[in-house]
Structures are given as structure tokens and as C-alpha cells.
PDB file of N, CA and C in Angstrom:
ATOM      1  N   UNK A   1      13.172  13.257 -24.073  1.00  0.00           N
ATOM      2  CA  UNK A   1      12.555  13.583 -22.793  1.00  0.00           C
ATOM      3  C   UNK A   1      13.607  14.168 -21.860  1.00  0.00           C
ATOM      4  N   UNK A   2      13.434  15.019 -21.377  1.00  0.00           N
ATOM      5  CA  UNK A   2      14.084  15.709 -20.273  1.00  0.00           C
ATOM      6  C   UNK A   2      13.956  14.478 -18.873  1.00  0.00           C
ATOM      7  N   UNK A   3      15.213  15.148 -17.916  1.00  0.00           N
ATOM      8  CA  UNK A   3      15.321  14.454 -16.999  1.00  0.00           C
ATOM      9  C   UNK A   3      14.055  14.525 -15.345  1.00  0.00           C
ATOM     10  N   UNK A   4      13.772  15.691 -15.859  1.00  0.00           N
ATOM     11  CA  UNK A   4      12.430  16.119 -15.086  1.00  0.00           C
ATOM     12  C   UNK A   4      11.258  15.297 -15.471  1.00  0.00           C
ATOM     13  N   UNK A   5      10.953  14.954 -16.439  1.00  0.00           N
ATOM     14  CA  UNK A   5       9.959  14.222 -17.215  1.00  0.00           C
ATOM     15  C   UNK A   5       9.829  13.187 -16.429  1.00  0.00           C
ATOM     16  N   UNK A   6      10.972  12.473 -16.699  1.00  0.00           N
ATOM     17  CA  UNK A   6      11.363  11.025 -16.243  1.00  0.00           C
ATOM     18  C   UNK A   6      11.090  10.654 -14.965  1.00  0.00           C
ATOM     19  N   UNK A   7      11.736  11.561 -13.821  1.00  0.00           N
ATOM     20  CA  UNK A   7      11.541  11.206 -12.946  1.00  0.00           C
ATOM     21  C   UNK A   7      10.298  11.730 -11.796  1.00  0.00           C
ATOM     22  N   UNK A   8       9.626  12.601 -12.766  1.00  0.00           N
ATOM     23  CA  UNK A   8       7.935  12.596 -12.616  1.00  0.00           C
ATOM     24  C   UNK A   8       7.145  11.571 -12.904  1.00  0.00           C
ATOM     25  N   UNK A   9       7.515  10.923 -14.481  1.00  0.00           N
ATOM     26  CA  UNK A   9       6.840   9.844 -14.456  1.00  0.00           C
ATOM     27  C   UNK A   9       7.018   8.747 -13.630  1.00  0.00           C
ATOM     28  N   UNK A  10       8.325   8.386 -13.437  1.00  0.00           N
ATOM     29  CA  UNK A  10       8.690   6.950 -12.092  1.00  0.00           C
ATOM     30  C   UNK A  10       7.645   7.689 -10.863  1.00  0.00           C
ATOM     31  N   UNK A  11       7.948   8.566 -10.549  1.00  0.00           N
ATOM     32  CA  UNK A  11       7.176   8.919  -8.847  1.00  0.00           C
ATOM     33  C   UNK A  11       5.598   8.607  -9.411  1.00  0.00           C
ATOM     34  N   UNK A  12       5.266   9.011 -10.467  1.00  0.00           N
ATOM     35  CA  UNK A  12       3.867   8.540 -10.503  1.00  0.00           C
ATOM     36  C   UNK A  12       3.281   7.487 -10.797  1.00  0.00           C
ATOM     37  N   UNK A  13       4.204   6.761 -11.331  1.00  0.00           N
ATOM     38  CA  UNK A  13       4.457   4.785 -11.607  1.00  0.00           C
ATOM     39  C   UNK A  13       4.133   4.629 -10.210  1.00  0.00           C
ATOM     40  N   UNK A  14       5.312   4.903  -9.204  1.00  0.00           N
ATOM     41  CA  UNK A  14       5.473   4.381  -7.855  1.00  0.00           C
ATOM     42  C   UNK A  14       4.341   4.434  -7.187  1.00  0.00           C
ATOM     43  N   UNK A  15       3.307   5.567  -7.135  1.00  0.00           N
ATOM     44  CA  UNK A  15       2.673   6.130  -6.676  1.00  0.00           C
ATOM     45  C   UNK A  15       1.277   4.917  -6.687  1.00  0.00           C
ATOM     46  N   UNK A  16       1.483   4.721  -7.854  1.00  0.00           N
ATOM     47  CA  UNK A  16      -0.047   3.794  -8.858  1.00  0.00           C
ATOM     48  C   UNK A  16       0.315   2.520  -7.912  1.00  0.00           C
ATOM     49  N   UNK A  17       1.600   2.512  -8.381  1.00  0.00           N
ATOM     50  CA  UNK A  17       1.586   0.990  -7.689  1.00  0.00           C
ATOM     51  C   UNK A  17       1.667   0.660  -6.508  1.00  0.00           C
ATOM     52  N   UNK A  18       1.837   1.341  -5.881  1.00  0.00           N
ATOM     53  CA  UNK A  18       1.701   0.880  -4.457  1.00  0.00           C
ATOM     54  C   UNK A  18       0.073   1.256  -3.706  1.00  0.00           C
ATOM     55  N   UNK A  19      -0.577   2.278  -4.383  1.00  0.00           N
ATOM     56  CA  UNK A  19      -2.040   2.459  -4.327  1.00  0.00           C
ATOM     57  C   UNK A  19      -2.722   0.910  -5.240  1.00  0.00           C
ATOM     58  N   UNK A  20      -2.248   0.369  -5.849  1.00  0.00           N
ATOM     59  CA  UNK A  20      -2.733  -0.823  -6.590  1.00  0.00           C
ATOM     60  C   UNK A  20      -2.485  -1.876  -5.608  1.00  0.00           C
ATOM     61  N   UNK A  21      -1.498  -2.041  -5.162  1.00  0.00           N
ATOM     62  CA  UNK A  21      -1.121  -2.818  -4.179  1.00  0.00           C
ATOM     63  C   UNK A  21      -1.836  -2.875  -2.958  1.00  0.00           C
ATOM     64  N   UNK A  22      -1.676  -1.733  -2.389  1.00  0.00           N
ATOM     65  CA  UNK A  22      -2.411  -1.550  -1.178  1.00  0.00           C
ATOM     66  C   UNK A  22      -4.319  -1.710  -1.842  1.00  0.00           C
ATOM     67  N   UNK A  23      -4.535  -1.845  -2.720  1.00  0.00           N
ATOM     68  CA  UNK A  23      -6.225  -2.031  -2.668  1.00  0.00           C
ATOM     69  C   UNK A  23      -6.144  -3.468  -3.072  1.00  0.00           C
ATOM     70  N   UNK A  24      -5.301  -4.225  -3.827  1.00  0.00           N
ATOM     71  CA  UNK A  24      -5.563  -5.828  -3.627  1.00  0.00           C
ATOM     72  C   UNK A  24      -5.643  -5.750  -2.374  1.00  0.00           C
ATOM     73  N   UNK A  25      -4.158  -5.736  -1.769  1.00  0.00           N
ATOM     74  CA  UNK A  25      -4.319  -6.246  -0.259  1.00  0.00           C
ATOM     75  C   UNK A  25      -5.631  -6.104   0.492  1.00  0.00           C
ATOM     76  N   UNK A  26      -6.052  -4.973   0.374  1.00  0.00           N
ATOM     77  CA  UNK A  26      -7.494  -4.818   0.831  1.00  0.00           C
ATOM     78  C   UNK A  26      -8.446  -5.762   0.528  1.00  0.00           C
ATOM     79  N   UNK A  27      -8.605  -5.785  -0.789  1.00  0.00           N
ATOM     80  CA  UNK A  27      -9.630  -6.834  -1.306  1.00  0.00           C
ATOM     81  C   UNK A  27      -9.701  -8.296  -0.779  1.00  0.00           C
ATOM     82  N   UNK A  28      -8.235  -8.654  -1.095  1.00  0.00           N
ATOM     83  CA  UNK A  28      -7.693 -10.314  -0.263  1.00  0.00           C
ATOM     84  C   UNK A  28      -8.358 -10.816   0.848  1.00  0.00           C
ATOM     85  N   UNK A  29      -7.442  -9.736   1.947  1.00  0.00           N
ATOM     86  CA  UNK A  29      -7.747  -9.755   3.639  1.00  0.00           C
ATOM     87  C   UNK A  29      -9.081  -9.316   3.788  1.00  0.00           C
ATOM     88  N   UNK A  30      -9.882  -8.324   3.007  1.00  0.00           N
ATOM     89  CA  UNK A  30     -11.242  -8.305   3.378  1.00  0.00           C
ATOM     90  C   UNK A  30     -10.887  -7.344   4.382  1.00  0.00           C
ATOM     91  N   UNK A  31      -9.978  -6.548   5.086  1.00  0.00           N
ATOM     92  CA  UNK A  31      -9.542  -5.442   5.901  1.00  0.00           C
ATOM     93  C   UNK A  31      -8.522  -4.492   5.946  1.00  0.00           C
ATOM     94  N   UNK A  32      -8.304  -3.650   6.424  1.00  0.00           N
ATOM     95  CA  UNK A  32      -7.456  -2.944   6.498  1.00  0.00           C
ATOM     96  C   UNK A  32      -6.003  -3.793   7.432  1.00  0.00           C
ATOM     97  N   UNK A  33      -4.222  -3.203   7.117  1.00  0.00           N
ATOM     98  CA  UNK A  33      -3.406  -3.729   7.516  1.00  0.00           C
ATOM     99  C   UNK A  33      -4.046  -3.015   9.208  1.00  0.00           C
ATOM    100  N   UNK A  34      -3.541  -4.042   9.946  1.00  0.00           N
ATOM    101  CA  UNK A  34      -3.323  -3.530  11.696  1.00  0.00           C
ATOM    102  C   UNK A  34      -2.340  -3.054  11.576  1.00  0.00           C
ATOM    103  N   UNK A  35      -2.112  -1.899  11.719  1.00  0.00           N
ATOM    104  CA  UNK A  35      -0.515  -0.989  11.700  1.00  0.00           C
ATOM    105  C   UNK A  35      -0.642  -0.242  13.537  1.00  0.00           C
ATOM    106  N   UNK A  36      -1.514   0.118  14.241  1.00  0.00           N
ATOM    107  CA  UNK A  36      -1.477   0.515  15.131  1.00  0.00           C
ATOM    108  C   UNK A  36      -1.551  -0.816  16.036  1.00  0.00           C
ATOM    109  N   UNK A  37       0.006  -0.165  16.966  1.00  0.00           N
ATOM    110  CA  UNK A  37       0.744  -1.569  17.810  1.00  0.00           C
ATOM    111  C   UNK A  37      -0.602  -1.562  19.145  1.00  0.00           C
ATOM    112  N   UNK A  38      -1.000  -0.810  19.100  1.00  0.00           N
ATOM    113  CA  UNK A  38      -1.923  -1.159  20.238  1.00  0.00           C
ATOM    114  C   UNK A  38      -3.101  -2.075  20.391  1.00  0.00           C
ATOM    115  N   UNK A  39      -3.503  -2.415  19.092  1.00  0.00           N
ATOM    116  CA  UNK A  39      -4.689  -2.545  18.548  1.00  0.00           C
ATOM    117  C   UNK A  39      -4.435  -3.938  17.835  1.00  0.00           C
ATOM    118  N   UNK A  40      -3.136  -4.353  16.978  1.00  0.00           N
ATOM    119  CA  UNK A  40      -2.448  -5.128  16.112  1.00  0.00           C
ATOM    120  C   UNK A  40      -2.251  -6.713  17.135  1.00  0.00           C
ATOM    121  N   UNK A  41      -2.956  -7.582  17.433  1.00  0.00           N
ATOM    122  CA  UNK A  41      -3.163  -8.841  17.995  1.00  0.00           C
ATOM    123  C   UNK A  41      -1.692  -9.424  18.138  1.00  0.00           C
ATOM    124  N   UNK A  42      -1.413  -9.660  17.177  1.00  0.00           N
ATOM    125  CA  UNK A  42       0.292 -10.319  16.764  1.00  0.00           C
ATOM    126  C   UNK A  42       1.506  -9.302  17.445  1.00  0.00           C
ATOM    127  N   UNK A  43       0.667  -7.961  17.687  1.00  0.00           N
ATOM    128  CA  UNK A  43       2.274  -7.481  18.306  1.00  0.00           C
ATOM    129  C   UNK A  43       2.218  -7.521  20.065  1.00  0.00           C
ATOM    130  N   UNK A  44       0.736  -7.742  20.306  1.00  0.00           N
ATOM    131  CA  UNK A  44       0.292  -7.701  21.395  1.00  0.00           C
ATOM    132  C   UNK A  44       1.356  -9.430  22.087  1.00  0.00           C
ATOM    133  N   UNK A  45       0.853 -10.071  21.202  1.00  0.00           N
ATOM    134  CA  UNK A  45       0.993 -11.131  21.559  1.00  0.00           C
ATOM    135  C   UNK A  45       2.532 -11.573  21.495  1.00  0.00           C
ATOM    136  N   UNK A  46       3.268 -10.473  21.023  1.00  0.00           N
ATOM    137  CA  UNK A  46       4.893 -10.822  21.134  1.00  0.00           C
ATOM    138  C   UNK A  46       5.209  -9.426  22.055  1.00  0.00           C
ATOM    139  N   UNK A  47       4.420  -9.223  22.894  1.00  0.00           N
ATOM    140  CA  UNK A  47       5.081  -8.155  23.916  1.00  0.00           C
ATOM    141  C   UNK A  47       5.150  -6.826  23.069  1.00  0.00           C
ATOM    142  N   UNK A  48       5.043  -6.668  22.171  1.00  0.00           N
ATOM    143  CA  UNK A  48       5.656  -5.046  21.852  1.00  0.00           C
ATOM    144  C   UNK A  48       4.534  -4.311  22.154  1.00  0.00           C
ATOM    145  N   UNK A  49       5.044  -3.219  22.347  1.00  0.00           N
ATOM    146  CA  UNK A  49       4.254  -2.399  23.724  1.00  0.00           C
ATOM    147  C   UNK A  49       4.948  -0.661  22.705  1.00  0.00           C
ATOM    148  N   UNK A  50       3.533   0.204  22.362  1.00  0.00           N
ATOM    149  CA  UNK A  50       3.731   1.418  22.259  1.00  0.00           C
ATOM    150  C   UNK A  50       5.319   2.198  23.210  1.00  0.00           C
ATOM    151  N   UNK A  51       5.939   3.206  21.979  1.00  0.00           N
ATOM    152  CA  UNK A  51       7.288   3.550  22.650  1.00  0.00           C
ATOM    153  C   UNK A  51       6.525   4.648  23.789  1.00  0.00           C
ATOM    154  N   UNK A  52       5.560   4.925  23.927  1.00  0.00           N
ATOM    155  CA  UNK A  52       5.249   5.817  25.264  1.00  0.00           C
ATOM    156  C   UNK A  52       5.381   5.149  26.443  1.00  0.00           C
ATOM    157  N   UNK A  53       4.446   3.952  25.966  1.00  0.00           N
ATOM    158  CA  UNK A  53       4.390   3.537  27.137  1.00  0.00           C
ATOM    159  C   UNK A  53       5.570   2.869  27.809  1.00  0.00           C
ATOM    160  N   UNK A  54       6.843   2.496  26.843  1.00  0.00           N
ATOM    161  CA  UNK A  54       7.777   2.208  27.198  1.00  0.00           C
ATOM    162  C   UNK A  54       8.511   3.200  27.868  1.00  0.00           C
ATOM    163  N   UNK A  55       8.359   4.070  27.524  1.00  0.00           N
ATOM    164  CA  UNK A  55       9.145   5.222  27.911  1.00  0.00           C
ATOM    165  C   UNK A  55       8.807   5.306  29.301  1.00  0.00           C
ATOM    166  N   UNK A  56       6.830   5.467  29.666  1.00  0.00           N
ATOM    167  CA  UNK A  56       6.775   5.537  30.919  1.00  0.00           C
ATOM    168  C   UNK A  56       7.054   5.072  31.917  1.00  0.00           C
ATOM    169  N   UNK A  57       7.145   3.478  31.528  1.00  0.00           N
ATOM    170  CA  UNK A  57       7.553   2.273  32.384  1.00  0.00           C
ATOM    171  C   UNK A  57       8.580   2.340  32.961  1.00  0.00           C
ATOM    172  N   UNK A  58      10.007   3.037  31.896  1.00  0.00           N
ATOM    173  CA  UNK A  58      11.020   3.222  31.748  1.00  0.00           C
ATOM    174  C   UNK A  58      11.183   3.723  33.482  1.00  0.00           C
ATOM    175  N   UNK A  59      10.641   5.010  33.078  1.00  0.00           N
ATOM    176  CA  UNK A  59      10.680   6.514  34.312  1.00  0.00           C
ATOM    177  C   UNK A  59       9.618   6.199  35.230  1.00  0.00           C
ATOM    178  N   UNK A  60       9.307   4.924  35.011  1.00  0.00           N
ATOM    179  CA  UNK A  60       8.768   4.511  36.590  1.00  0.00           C
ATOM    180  C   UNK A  60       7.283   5.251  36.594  1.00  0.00           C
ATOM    181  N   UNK A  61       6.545   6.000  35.531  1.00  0.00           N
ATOM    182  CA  UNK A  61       5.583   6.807  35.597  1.00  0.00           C
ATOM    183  C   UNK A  61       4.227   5.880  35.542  1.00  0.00           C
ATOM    184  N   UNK A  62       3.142   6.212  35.143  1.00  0.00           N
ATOM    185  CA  UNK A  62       1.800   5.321  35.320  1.00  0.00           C
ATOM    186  C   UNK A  62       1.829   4.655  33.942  1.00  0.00           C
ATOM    187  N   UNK A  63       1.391   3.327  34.006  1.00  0.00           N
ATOM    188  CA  UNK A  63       1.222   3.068  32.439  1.00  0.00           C
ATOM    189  C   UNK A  63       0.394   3.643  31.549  1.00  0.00           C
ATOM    190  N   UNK A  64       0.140   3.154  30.219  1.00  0.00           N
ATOM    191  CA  UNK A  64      -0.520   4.254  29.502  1.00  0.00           C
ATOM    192  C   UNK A  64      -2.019   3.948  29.697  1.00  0.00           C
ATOM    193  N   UNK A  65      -2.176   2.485  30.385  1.00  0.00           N
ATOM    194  CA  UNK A  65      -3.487   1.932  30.798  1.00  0.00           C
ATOM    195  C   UNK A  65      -4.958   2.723  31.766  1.00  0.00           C
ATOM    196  N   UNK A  66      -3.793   3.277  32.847  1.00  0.00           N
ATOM    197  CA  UNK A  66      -4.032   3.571  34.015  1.00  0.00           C
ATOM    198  C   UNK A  66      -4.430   5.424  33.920  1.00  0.00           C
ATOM    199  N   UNK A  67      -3.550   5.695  32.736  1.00  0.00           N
ATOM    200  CA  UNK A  67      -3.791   7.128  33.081  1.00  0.00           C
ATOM    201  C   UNK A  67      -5.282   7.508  32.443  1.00  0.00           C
ATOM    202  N   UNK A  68      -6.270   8.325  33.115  1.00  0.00           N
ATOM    203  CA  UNK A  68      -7.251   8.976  32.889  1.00  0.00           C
ATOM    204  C   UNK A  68      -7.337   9.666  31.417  1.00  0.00           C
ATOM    205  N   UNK A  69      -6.285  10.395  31.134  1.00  0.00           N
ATOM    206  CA  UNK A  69      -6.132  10.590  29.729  1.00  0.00           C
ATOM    207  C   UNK A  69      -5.810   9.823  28.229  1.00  0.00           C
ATOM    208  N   UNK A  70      -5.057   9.201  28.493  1.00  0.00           N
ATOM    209  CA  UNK A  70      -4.872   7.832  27.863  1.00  0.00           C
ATOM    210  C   UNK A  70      -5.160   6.656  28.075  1.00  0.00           C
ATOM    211  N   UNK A  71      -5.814   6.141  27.013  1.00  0.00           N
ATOM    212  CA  UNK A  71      -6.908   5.291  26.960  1.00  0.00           C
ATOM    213  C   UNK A  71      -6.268   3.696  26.639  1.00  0.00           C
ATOM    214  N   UNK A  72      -4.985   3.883  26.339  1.00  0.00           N
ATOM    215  CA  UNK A  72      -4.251   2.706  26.183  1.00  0.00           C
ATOM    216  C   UNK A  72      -4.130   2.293  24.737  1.00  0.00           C
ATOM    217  N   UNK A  73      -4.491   3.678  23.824  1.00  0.00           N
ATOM    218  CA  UNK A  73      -4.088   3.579  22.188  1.00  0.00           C
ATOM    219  C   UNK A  73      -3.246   4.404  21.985  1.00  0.00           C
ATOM    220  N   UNK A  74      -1.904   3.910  21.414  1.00  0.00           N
ATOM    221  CA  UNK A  74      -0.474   5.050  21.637  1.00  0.00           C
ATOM    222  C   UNK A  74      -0.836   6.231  20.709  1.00  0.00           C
ATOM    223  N   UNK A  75      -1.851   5.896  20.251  1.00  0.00           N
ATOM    224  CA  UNK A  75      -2.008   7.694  18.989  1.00  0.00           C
ATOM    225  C   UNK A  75      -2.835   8.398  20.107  1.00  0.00           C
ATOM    226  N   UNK A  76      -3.611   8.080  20.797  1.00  0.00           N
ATOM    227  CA  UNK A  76      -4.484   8.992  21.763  1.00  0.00           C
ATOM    228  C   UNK A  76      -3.715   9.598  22.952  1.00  0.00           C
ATOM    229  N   UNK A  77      -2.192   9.266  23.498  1.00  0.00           N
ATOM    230  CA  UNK A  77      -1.458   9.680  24.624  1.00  0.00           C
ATOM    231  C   UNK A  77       0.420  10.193  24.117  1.00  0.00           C
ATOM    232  N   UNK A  78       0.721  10.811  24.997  1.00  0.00           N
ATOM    233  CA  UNK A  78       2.192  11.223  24.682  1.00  0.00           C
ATOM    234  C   UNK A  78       2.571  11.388  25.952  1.00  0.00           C
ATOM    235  N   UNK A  79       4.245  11.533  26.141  1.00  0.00           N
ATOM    236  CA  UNK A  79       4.782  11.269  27.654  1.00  0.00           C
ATOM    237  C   UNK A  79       4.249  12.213  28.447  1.00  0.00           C
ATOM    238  N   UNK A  80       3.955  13.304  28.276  1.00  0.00           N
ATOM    239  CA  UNK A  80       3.707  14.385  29.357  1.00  0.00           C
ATOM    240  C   UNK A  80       2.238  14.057  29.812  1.00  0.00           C
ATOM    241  N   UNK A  81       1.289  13.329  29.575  1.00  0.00           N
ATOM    242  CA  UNK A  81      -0.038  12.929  29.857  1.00  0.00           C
ATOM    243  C   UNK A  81      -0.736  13.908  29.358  1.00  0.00           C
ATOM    244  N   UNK A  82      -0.098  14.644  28.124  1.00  0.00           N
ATOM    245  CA  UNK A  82      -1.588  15.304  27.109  1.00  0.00           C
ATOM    246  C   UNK A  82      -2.271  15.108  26.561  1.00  0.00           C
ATOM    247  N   UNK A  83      -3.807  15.069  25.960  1.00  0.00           N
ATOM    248  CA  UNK A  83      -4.278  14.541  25.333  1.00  0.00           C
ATOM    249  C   UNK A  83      -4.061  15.323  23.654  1.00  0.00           C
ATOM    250  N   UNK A  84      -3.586  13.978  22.474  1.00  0.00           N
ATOM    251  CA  UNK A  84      -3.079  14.666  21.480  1.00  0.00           C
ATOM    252  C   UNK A  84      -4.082  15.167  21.027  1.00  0.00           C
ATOM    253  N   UNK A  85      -5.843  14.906  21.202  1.00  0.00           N
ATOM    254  CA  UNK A  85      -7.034  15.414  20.288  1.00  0.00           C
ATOM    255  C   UNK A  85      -7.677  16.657  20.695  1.00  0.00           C
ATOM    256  N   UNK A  86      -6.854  17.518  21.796  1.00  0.00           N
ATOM    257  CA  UNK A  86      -7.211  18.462  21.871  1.00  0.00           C
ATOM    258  C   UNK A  86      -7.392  19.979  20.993  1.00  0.00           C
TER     259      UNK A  86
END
């Protein structure tokens, strides 16, 4: 086997298994992981706070709560107050 072979097949090992992985996990929990910090209970509940909105806080600007455009989910806002779903 060539060295190309090989390390096509590992990436597609890797690939399986972590798609195998990630659908137990699914099955287990009965849900999807909370990966979005806004939304994620446990990060809420230890203070961690989207880096925008840190940022804004930072520069003294409006939180990400308050602004009309952002709705207070860090994928829906960015520092300049654009909306990213435009």
C-alpha cells in the first residue's frame, strides 16, 4: 500500500468514528450537545458570557441583550451591531 492509501484510510476511520460517536451520544442524551454559550444552561450558570458581548461590555457599548439587532444569541450579533443573517 502506498502512503496515500493509508492515510486516506485513517481520515476515513476518523471520520466514521467520531460520526459513530457523535450519534450514540445522541441516542444516550436523547438531544443534541448545547454547544451554543448562549443557550448552554451550565455556561450560563458559571458566568461565561458570548466573546461579543464581552467585547462590548469591554468598550462600554450596549449589551448584546439590549441591542435591537441582537437578540442575545452570539451567532445572531457581531461587534459592529450587524445583523449576521442578512
Amino acid at each position: 500500500m502506498t502512503n496515500y492509501l493509508i492515510v486516506i484510510l485513517c481520515a476515513i476511520g476518523a471520520v466514521a468514528f467520531f460520526g459513530i460517536a457523535l450519534s450514540i451520544t445522541l441516542m444516550v442524551k436523547g438531544h443534541h450537545i448545547e454547544s451554543e454559550i448562549s443557550t448552554n444552561p451550565n455556561m450560563k450558570k458559571l458566568g461565561i458570557k458570548c466573546a461579543v458581548q464581552e467585547t462590548r461590555e469591554d468598550m462600554a457599548a450596549d449589551s448584546c441583550e439590549t441591542d435591537s439587532v441582537c437578540t442575545g444569541n452570539c451567532a445572531g450579533c457581531d461587534i459592529d451591531h450587524n445583523s449576521v443573517n442578512k
